[in-house]
PDB file of N, CA and C in Angstrom:
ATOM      1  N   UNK A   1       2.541  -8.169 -15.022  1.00  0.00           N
ATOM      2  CA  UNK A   1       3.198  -7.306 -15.974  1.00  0.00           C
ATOM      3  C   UNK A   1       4.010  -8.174 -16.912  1.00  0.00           C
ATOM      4  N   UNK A   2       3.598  -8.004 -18.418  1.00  0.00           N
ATOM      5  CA  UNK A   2       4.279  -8.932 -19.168  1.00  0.00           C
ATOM      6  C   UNK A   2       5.949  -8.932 -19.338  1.00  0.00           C
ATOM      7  N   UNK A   3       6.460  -8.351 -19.381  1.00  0.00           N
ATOM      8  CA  UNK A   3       7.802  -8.098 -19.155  1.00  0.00           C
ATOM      9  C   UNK A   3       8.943  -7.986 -18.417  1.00  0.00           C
ATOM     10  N   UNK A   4       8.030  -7.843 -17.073  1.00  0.00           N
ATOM     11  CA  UNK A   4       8.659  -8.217 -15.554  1.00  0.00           C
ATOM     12  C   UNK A   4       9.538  -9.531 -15.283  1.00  0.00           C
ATOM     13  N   UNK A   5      10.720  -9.135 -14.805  1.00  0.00           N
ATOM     14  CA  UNK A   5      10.862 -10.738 -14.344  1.00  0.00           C
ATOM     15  C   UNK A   5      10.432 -11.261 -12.992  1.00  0.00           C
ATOM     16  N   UNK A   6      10.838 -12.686 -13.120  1.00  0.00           N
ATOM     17  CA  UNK A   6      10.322 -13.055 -11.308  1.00  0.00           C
ATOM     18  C   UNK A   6      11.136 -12.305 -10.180  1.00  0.00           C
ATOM     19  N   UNK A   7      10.461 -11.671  -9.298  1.00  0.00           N
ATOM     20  CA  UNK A   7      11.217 -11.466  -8.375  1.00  0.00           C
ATOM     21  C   UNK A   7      10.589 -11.595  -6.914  1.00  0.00           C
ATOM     22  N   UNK A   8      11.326 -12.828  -6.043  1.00  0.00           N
ATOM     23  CA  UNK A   8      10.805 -13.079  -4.968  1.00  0.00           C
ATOM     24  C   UNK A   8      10.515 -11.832  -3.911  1.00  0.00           C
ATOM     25  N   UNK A   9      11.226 -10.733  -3.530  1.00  0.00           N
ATOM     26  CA  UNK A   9      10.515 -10.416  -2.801  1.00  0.00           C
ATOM     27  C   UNK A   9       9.421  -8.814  -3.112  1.00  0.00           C
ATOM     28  N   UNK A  10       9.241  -8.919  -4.463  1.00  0.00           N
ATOM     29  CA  UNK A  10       8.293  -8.070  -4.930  1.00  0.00           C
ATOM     30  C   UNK A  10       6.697  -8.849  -4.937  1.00  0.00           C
ATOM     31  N   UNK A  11       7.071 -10.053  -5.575  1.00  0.00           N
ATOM     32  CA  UNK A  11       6.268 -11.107  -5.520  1.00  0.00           C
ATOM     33  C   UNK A  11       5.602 -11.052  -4.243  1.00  0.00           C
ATOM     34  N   UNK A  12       6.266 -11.360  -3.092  1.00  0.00           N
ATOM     35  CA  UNK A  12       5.799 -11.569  -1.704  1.00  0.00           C
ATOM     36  C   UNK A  12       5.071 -10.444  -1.335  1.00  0.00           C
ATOM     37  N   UNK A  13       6.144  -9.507  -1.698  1.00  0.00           N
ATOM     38  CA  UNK A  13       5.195  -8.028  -1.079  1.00  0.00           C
ATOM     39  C   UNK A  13       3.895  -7.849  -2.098  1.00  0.00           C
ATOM     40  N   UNK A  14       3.707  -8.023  -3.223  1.00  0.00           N
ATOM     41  CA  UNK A  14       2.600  -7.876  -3.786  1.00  0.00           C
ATOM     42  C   UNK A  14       1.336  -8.685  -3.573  1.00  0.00           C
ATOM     43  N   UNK A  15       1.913  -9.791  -2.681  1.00  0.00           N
ATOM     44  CA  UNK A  15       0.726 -10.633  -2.505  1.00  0.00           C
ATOM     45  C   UNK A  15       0.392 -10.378  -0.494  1.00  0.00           C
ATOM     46  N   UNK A  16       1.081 -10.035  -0.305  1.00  0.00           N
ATOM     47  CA  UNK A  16       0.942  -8.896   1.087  1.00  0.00           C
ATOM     48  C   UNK A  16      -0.403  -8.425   0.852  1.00  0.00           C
ATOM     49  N   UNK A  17      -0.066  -7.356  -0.568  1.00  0.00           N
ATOM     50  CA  UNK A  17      -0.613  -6.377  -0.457  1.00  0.00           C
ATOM     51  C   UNK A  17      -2.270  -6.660  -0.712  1.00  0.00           C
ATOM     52  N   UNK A  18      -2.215  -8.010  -1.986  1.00  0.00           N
ATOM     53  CA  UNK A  18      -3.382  -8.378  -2.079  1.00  0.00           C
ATOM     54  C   UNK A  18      -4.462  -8.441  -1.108  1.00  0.00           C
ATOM     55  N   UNK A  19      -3.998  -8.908   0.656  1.00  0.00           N
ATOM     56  CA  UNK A  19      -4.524  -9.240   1.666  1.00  0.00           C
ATOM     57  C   UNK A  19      -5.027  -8.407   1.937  1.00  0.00           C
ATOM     58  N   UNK A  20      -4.977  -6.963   1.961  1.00  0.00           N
ATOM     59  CA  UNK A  20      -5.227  -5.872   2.296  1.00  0.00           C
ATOM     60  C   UNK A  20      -6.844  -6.013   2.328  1.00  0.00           C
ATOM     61  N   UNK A  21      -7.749  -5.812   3.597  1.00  0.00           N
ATOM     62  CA  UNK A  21      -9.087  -5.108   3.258  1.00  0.00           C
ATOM     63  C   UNK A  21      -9.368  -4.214   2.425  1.00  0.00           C
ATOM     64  N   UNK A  22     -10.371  -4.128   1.767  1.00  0.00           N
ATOM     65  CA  UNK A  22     -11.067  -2.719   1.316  1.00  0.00           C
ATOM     66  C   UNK A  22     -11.754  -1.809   2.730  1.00  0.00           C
ATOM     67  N   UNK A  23     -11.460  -0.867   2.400  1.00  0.00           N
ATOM     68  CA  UNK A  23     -11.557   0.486   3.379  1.00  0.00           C
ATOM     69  C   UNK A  23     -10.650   0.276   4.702  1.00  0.00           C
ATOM     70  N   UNK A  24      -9.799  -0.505   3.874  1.00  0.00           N
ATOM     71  CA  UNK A  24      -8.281  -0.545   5.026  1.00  0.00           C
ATOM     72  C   UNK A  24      -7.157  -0.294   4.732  1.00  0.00           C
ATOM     73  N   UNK A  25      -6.256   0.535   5.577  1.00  0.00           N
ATOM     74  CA  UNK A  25      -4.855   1.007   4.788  1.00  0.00           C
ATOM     75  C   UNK A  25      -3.953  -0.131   5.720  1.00  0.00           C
ATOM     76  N   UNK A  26      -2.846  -0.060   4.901  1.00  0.00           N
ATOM     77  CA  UNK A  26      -1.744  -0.404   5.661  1.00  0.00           C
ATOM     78  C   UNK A  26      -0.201   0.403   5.513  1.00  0.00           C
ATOM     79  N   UNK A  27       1.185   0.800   6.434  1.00  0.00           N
ATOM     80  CA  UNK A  27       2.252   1.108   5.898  1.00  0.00           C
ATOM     81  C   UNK A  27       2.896   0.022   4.698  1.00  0.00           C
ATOM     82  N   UNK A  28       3.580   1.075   3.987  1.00  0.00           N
ATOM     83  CA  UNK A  28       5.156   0.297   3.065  1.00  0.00           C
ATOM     84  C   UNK A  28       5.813  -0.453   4.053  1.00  0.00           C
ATOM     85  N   UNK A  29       5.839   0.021   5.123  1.00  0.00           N
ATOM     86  CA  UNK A  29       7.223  -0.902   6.278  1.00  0.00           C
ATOM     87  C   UNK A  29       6.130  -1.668   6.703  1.00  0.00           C
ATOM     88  N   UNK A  30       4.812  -1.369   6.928  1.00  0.00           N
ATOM     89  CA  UNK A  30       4.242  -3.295   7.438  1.00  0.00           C
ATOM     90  C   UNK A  30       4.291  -4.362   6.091  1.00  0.00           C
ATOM     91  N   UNK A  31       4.320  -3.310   4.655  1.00  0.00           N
ATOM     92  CA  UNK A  31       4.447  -4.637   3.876  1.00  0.00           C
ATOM     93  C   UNK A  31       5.355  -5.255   4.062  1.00  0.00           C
ATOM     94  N   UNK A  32       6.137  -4.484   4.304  1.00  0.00           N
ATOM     95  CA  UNK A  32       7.274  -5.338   3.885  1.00  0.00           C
ATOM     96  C   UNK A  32       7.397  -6.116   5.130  1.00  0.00           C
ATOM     97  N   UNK A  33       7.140  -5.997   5.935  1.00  0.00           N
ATOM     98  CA  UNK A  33       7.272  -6.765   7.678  1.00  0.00           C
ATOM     99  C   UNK A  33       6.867  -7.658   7.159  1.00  0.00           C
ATOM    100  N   UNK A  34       5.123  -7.873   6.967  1.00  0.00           N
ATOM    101  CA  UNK A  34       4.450  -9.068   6.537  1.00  0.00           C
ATOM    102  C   UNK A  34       5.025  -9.991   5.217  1.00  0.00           C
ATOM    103  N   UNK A  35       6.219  -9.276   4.442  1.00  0.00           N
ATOM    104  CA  UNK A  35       6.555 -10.393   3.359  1.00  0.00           C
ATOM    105  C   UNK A  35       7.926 -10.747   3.588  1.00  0.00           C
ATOM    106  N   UNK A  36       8.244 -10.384   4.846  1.00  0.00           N
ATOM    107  CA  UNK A  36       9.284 -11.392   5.535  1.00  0.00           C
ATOM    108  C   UNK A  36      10.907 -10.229   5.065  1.00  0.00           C
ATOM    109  N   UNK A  37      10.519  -9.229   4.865  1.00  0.00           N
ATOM    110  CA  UNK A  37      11.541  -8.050   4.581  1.00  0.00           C
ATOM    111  C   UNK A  37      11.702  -7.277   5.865  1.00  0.00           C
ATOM    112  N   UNK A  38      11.730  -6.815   6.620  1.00  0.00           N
ATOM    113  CA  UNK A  38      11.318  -6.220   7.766  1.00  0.00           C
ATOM    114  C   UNK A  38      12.339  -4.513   7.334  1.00  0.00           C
ATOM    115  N   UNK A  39      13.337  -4.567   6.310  1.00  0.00           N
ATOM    116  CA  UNK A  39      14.111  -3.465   6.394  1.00  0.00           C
ATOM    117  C   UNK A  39      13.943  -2.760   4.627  1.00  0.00           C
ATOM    118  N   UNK A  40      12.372  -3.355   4.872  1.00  0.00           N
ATOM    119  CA  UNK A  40      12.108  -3.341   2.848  1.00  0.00           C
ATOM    120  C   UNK A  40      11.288  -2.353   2.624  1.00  0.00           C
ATOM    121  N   UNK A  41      11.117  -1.551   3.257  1.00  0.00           N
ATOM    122  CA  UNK A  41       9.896  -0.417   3.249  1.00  0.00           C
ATOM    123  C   UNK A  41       9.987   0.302   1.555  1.00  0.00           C
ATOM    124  N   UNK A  42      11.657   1.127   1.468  1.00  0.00           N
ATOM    125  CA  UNK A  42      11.257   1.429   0.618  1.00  0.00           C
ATOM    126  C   UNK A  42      11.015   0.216  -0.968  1.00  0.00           C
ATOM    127  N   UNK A  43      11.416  -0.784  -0.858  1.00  0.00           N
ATOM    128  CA  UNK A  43      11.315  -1.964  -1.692  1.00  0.00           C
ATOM    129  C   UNK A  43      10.124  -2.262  -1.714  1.00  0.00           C
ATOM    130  N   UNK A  44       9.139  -1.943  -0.721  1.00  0.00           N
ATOM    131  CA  UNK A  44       7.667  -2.226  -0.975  1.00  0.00           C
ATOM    132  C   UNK A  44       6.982  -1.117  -1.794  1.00  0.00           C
ATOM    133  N   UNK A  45       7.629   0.101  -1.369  1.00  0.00           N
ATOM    134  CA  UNK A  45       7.121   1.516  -2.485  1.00  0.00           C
ATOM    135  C   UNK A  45       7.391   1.312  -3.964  1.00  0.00           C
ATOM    136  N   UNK A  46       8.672   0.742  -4.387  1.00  0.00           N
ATOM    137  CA  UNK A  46       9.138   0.737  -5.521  1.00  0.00           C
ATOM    138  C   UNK A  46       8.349  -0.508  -6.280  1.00  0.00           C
ATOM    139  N   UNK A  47       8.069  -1.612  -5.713  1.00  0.00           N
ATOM    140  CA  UNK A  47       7.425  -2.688  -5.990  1.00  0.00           C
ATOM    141  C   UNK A  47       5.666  -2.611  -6.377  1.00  0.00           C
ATOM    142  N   UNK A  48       5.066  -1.444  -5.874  1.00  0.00           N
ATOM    143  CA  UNK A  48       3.710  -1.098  -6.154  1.00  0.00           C
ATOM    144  C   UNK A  48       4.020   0.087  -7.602  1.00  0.00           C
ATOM    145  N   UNK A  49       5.084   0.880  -7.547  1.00  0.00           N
ATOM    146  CA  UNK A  49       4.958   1.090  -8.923  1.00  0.00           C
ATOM    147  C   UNK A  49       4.706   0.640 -10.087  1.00  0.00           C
ATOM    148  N   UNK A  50       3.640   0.681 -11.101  1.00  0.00           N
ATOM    149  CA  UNK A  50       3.375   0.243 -12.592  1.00  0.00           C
ATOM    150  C   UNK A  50       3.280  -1.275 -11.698  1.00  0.00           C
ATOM    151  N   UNK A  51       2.322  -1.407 -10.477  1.00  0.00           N
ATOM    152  CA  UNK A  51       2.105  -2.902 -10.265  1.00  0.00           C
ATOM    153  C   UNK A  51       0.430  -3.254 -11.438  1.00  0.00           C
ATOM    154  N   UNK A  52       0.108  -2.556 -11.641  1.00  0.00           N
ATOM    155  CA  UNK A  52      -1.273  -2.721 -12.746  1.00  0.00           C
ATOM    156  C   UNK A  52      -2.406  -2.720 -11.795  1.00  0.00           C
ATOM    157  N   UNK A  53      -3.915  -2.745 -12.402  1.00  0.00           N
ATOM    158  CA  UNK A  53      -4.892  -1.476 -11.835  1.00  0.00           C
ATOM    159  C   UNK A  53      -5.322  -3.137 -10.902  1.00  0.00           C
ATOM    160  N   UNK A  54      -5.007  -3.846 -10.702  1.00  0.00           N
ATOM    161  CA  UNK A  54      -5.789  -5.311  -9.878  1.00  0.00           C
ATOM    162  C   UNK A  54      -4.770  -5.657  -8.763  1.00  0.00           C
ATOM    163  N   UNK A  55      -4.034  -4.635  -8.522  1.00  0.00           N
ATOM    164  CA  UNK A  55      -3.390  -4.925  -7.214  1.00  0.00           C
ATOM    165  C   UNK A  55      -3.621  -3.522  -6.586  1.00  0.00           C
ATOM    166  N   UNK A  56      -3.969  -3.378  -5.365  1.00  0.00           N
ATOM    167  CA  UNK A  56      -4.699  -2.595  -4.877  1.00  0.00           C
ATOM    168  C   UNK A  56      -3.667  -1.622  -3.738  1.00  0.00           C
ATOM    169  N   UNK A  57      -3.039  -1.080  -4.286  1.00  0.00           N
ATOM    170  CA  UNK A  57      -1.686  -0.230  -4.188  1.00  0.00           C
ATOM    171  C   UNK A  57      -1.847   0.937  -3.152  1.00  0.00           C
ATOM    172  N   UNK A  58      -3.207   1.588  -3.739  1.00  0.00           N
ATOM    173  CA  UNK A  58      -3.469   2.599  -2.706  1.00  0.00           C
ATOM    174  C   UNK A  58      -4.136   2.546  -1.407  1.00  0.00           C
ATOM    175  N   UNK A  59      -3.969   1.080  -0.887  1.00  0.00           N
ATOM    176  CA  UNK A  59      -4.176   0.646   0.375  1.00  0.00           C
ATOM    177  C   UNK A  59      -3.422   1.053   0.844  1.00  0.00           C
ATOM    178  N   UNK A  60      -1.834   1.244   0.663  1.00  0.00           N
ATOM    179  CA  UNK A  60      -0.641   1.204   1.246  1.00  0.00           C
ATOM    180  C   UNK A  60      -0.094   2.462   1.077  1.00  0.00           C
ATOM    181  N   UNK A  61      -0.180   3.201   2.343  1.00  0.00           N
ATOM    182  CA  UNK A  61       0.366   4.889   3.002  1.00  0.00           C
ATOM    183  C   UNK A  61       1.887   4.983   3.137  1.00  0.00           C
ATOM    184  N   UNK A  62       2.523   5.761   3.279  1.00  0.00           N
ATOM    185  CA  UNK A  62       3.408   6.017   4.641  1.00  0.00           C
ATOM    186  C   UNK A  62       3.099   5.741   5.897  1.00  0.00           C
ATOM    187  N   UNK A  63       4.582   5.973   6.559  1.00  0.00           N
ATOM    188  CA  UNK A  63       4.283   6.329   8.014  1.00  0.00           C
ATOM    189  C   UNK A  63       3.356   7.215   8.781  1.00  0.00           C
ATOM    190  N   UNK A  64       2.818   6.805   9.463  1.00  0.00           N
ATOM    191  CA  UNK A  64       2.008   7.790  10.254  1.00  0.00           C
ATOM    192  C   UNK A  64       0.801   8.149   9.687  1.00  0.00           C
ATOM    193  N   UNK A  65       0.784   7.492   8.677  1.00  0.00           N
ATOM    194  CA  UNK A  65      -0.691   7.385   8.366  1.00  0.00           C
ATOM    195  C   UNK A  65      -0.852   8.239   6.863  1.00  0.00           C
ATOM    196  N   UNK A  66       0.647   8.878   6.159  1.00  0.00           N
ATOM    197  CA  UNK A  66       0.821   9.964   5.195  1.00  0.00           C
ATOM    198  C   UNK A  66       0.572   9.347   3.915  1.00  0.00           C
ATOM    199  N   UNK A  67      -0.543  10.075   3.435  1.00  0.00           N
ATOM    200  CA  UNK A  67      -0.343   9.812   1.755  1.00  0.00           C
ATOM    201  C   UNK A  67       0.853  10.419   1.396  1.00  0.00           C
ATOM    202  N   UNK A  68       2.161   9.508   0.365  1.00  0.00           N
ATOM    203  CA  UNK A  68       2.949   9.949  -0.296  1.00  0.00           C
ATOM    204  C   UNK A  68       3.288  10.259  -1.641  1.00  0.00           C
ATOM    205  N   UNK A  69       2.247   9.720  -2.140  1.00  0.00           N
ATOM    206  CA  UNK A  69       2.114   9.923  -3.558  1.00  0.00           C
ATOM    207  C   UNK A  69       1.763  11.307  -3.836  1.00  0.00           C
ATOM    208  N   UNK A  70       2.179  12.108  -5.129  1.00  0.00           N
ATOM    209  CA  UNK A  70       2.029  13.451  -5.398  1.00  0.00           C
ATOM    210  C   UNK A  70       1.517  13.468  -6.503  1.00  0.00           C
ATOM    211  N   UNK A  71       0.857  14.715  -6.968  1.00  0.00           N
ATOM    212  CA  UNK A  71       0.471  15.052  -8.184  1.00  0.00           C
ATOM    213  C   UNK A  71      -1.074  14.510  -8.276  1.00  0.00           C
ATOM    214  N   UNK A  72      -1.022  13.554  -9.939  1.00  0.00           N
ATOM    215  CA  UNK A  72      -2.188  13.255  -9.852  1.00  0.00           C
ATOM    216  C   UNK A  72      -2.239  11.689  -9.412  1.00  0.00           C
ATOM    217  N   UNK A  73      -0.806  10.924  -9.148  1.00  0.00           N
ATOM    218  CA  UNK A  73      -1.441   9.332  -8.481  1.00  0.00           C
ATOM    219  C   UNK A  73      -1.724   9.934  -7.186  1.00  0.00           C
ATOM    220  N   UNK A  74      -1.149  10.920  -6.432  1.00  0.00           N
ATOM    221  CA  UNK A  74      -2.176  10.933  -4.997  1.00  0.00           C
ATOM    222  C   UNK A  74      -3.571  11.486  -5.027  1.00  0.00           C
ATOM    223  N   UNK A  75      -3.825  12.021  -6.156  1.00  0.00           N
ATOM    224  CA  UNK A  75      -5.228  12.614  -6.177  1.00  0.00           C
ATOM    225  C   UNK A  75      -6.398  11.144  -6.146  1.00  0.00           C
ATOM    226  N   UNK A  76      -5.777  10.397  -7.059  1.00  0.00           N
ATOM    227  CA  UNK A  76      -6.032   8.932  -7.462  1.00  0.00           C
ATOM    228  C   UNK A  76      -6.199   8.311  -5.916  1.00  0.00           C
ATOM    229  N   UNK A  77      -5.359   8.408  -5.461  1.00  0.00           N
ATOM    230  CA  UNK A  77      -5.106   7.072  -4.020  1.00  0.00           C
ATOM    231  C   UNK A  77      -6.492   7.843  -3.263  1.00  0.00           C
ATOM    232  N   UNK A  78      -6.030   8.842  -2.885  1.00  0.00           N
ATOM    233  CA  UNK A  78      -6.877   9.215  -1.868  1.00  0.00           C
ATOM    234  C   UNK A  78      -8.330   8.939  -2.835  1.00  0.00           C
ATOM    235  N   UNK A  79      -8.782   9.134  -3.581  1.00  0.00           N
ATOM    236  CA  UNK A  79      -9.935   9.126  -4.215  1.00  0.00           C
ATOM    237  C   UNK A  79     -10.468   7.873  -4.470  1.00  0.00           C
ATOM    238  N   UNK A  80      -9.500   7.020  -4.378  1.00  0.00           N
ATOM    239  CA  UNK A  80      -9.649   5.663  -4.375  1.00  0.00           C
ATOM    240  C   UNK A  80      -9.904   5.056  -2.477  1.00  0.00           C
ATOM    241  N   UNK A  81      -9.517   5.703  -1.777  1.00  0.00           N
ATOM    242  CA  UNK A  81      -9.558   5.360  -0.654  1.00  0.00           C
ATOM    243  C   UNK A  81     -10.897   5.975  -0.158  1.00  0.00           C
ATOM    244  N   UNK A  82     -11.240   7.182  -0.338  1.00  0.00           N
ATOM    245  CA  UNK A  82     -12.369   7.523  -0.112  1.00  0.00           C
ATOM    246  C   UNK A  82     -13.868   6.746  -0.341  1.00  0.00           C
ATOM    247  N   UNK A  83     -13.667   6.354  -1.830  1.00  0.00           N
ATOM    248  CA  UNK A  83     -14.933   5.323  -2.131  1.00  0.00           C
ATOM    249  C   UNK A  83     -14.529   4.208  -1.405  1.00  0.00           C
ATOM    250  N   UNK A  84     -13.727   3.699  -0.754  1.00  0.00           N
ATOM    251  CA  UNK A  84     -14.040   2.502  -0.272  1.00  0.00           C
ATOM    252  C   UNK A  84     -14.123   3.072   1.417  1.00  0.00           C
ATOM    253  N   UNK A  85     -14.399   4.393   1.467  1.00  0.00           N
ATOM    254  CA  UNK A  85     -14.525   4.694   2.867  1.00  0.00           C
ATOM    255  C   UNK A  85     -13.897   4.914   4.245  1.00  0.00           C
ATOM    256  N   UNK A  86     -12.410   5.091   3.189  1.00  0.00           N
ATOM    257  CA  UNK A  86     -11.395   5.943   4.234  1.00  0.00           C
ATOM    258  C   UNK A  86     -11.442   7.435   4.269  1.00  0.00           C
ATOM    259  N   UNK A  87     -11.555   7.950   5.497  1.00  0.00           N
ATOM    260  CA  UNK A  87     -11.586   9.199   5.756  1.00  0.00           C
ATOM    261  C   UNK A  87     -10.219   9.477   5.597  1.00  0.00           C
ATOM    262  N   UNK A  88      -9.978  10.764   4.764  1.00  0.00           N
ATOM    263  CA  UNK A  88      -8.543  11.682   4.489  1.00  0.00           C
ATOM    264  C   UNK A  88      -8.867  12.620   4.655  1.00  0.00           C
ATOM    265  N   UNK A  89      -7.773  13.062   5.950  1.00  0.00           N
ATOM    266  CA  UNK A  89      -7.885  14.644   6.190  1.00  0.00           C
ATOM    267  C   UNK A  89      -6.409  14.805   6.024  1.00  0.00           C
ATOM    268  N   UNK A  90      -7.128  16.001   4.832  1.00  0.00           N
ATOM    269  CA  UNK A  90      -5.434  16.702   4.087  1.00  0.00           C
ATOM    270  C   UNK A  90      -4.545  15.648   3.359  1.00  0.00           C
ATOM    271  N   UNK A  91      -3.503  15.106   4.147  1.00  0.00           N
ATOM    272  CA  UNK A  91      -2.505  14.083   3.274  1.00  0.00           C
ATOM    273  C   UNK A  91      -2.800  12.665   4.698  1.00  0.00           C
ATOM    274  N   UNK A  92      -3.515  12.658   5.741  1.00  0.00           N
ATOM    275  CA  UNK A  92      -3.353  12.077   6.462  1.00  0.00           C
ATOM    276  C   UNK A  92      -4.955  10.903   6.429  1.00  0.00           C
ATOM    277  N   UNK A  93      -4.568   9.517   7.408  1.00  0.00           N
ATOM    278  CA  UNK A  93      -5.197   8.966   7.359  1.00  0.00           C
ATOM    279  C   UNK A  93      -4.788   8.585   8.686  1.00  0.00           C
ATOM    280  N   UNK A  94      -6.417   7.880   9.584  1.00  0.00           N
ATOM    281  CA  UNK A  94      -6.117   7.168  10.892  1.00  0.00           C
ATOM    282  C   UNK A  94      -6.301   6.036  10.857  1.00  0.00           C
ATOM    283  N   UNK A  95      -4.840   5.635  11.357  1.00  0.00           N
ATOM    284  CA  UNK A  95      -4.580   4.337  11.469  1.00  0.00           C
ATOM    285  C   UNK A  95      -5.104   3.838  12.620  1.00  0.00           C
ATOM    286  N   UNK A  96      -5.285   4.257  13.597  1.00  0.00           N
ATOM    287  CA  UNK A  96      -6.359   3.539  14.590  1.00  0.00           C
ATOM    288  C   UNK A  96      -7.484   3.155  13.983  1.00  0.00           C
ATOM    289  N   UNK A  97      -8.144   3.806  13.229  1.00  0.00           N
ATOM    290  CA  UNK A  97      -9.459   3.702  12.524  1.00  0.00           C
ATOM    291  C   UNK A  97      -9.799   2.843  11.377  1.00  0.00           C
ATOM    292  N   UNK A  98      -8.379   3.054  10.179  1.00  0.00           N
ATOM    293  CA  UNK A  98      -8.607   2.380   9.292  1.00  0.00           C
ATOM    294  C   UNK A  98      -7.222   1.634   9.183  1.00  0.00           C
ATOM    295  N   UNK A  99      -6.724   1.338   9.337  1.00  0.00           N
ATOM    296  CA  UNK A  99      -5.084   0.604   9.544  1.00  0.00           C
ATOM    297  C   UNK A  99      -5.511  -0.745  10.161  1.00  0.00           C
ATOM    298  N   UNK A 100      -4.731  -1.539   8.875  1.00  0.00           N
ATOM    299  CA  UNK A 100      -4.853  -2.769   9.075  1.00  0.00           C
ATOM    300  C   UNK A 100      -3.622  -3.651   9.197  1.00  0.00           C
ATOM    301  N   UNK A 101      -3.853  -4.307  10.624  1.00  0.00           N
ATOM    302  CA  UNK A 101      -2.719  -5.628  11.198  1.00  0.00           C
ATOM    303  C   UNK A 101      -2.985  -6.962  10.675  1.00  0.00           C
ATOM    304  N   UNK A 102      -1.846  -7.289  10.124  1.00  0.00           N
ATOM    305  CA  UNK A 102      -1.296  -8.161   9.228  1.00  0.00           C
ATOM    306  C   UNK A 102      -1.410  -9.275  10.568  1.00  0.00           C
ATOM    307  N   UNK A 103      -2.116 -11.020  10.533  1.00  0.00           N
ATOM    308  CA  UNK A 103      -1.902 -11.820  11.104  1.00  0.00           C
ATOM    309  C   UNK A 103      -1.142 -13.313  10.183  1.00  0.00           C
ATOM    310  N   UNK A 104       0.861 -12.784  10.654  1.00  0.00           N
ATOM    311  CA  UNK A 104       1.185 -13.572   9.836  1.00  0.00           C
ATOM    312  C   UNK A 104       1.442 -15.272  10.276  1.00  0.00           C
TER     313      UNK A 104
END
C-alpha cells in the first residue's frame, strides 16, 4: 500500500498470513501467535483491512471457525474460500478439516 508506513508488527502478521495454504483457513489469534504477538488478535483483524487483493486475507476466520466479516466482504470471503474448496456452512467453517497449524 503506497501510503502505508512501516509497521513491524502488521508487517509480520501479513507475512504470517502469506503462509497460509490455499483451501486452508487459519484464526486472527493464530496470526497473531505465529507473528510473535500472541495478545494481537484483534491487531491481526485491523492489519488485513485495505491489505490489497495479493494478500490472501480471507484465509483468516474468527474463533471457532466464524466468518466475521459482514455485508458484502463476507459474501466475498466465503466465496473466495469456497473456490479454493472450503466448505461453509452458514457463517461457520471446520477447523479440523480445513484449519491450518502454523510450524513456527
Amino acid at each position: 500500500m503506497p501510503n502505508e508506513k512501516p509497521n513491524g508488527m502488521f508487517d509480520a502478521m501479513r507475512a504470517v498470513v502469506r503462509r497460509i495454504p490455499k483451501g486452508k483457513v487459519t484464526t486472527y489469534g493464530d496470526v497473531a501467535i505465529a507473528a510473535g504477538f500472541p495478545t494481537g488478535a484483534r491487531q491481526a483483524a485491523w492489519c488485513l483491512k485495505g491489505a490489497g487483493p495479493f494478500l490472501p486475507w480471507h484465509r483468516v476466520i474468527g474463533k471457532g471457525g466464524k466468518i466475521l466479516l459482514r455485508g458484502a466482504n463476507g459474501v466475498e470471503q466465503v466465496q473466495r474460500l469456497e473456490a479454493e474448496g472450503v466448505k461453509v456452512h452458514g457463517t461457520r467453517v471446520d477447523l479440523k478439516r480445513f484449519g491450518h497449524t502454523f510450524r513456527c
